[in-house]
N, C-alpha and C. Protein backbone atom coordinates (compact mmCIF):
# COMPACT_ATOMS: atom_id res chain seq x y z
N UNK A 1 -8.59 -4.87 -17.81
CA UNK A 1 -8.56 -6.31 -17.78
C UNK A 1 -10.01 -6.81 -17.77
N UNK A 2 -10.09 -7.60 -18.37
CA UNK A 2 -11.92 -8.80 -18.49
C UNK A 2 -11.53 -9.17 -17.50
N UNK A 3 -13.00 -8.57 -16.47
CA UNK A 3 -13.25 -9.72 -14.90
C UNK A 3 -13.98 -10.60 -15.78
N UNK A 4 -15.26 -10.01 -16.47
CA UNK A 4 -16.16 -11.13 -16.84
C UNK A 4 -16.22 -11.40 -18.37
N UNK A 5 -15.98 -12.69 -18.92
CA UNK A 5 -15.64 -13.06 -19.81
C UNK A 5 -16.95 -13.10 -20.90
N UNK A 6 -18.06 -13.53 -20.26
CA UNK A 6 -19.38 -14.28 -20.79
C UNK A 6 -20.09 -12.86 -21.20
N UNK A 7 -19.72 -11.91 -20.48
CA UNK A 7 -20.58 -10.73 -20.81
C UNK A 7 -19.44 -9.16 -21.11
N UNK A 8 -18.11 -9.61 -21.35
CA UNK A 8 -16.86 -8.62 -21.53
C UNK A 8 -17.25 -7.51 -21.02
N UNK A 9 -17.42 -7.83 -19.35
CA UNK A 9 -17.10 -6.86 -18.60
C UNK A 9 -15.70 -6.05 -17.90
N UNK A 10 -15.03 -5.27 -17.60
CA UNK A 10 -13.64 -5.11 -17.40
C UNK A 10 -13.73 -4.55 -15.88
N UNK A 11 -12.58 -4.24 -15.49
CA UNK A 11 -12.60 -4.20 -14.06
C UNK A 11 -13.09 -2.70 -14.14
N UNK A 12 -12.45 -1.64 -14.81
CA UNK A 12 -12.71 -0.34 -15.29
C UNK A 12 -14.25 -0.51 -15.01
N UNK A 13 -14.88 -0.77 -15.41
CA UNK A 13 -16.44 -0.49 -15.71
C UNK A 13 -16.90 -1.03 -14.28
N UNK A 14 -16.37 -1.97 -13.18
CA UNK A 14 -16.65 -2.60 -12.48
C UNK A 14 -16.26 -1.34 -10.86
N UNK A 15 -15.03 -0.80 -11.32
CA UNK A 15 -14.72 0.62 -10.31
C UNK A 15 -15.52 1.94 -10.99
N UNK A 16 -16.17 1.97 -11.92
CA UNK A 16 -16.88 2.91 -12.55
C UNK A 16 -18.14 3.02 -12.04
N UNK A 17 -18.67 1.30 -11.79
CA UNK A 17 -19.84 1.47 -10.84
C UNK A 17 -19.91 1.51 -9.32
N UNK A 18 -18.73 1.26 -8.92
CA UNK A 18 -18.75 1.33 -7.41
C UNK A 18 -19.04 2.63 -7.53
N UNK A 19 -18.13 4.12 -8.13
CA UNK A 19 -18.00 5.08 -7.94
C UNK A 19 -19.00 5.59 -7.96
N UNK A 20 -20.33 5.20 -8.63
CA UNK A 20 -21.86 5.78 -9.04
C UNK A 20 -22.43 5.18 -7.86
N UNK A 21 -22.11 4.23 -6.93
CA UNK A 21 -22.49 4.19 -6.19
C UNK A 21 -23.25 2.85 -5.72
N UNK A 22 -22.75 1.41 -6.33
CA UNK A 22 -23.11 0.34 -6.47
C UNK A 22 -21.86 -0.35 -5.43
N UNK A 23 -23.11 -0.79 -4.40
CA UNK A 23 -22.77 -1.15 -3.51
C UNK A 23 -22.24 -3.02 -3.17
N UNK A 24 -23.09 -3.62 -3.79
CA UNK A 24 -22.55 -5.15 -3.80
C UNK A 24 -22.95 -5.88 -5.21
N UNK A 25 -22.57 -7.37 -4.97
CA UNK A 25 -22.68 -8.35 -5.99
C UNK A 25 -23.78 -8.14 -6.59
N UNK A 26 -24.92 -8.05 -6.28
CA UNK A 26 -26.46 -7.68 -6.75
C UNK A 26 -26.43 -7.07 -7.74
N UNK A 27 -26.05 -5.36 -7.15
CA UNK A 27 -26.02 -4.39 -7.73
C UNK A 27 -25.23 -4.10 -9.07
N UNK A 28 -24.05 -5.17 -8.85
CA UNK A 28 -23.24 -5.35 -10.37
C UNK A 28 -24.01 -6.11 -11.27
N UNK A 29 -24.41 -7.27 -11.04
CA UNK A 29 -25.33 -7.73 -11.72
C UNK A 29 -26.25 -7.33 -12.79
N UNK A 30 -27.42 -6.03 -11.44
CA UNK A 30 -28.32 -5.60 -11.92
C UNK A 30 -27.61 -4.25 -13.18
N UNK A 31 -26.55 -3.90 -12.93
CA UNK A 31 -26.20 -2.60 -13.83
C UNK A 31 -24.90 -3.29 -14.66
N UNK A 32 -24.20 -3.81 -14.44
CA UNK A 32 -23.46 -4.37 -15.84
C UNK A 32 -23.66 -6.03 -16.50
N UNK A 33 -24.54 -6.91 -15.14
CA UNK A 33 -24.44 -8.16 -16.00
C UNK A 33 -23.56 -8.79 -15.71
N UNK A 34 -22.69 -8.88 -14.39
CA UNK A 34 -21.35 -9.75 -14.07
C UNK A 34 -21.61 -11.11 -13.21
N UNK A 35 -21.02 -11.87 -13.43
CA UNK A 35 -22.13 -13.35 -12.89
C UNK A 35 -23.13 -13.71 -13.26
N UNK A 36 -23.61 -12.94 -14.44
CA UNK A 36 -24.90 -13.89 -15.05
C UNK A 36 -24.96 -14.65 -15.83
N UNK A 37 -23.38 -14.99 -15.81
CA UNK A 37 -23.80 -16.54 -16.94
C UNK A 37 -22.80 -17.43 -15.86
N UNK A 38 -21.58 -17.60 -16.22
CA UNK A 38 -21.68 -18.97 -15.38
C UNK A 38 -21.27 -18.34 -14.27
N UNK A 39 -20.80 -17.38 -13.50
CA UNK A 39 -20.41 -16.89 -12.34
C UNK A 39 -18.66 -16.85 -12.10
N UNK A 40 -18.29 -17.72 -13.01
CA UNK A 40 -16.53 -17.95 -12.31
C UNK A 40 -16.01 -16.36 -12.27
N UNK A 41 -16.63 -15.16 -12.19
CA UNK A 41 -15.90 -14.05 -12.20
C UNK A 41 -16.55 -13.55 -10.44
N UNK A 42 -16.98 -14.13 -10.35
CA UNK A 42 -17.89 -13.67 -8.92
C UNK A 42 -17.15 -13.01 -7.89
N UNK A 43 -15.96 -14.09 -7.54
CA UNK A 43 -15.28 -13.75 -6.57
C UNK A 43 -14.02 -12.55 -6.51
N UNK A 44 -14.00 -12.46 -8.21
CA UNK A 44 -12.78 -11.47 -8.30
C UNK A 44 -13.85 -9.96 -8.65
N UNK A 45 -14.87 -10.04 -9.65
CA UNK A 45 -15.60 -8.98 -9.53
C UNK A 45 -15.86 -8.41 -7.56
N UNK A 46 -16.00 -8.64 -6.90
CA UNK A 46 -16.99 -8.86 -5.65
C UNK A 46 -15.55 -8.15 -4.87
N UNK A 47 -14.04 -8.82 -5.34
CA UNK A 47 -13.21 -7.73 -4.67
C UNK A 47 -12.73 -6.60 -5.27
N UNK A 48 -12.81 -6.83 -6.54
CA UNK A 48 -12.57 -5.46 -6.86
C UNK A 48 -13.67 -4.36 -6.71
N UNK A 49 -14.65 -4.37 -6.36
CA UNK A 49 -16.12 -3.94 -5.99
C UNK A 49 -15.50 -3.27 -4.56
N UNK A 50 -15.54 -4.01 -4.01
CA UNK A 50 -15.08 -3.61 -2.39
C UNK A 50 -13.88 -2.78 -2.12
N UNK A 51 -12.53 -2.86 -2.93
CA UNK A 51 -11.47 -2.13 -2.78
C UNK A 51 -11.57 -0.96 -3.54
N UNK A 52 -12.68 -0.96 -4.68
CA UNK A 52 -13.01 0.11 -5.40
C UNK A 52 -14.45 1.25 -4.70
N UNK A 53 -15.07 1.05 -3.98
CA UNK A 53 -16.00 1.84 -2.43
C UNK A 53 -14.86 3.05 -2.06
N UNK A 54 -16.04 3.94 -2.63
CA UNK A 54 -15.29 5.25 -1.32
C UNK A 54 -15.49 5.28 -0.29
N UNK A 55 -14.14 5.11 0.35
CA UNK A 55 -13.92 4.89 1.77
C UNK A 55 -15.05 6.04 2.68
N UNK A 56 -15.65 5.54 3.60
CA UNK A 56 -16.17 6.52 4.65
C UNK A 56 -15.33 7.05 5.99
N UNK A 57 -14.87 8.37 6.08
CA UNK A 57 -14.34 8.66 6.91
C UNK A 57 -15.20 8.38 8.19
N UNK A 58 -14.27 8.32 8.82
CA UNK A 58 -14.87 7.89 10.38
C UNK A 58 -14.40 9.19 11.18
N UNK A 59 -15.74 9.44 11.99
CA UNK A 59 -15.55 10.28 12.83
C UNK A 59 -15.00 10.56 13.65
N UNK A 60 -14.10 11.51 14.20
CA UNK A 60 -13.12 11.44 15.98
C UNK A 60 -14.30 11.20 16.79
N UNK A 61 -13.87 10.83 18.01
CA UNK A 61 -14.58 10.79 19.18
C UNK A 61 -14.83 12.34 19.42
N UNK A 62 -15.82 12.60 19.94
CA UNK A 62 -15.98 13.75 20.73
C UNK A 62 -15.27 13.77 21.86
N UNK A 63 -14.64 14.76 22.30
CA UNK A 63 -13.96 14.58 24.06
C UNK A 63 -14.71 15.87 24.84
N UNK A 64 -15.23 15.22 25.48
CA UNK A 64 -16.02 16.45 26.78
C UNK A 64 -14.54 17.17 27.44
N UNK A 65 -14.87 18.55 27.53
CA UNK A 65 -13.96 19.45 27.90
C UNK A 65 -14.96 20.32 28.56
N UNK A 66 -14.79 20.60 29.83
CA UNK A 66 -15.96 21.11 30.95
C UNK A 66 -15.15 22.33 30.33
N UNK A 67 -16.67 23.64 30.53
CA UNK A 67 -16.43 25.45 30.51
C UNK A 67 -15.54 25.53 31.95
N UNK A 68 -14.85 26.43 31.48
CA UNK A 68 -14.19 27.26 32.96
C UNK A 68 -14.92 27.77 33.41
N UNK A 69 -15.36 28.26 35.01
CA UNK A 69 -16.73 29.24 35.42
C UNK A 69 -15.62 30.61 35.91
């Protein structure tokens, strides 16, 4: 699907760069050109950006467990 119309960007290319490792609105900008003409794709590029991020696992807590003597 065209997020961005002005520069026929697609959402594909838009989860293609999250995956390389493009982190926000900026960063789409600077590597495909999305919002640089009139912006009306801003807000839908910007979530598909975010739902397209590899998730960071989160760590367990550590649990202290004293040695037996």
């Amino acid at each position: 699907m065209y997020v961005c119309l002005c520069n026929a960007i697609t959402d594909r290319q838009i989860r293609k760069a999250a995956a390389a490792g493009v982190r926000d609105l900026c960063g789409l900008q600077r590597e495909l050109g999305v919002a640089a003409g009139c912006g009306a794709c801003k807000d839908v590029a910007s979530e598909i950006l975010r739902e397209s991020r590899p998730r960071r696992r989160v760590a367990e807590p550590a649990v202290y467990r004293p040695a037996l003597a």
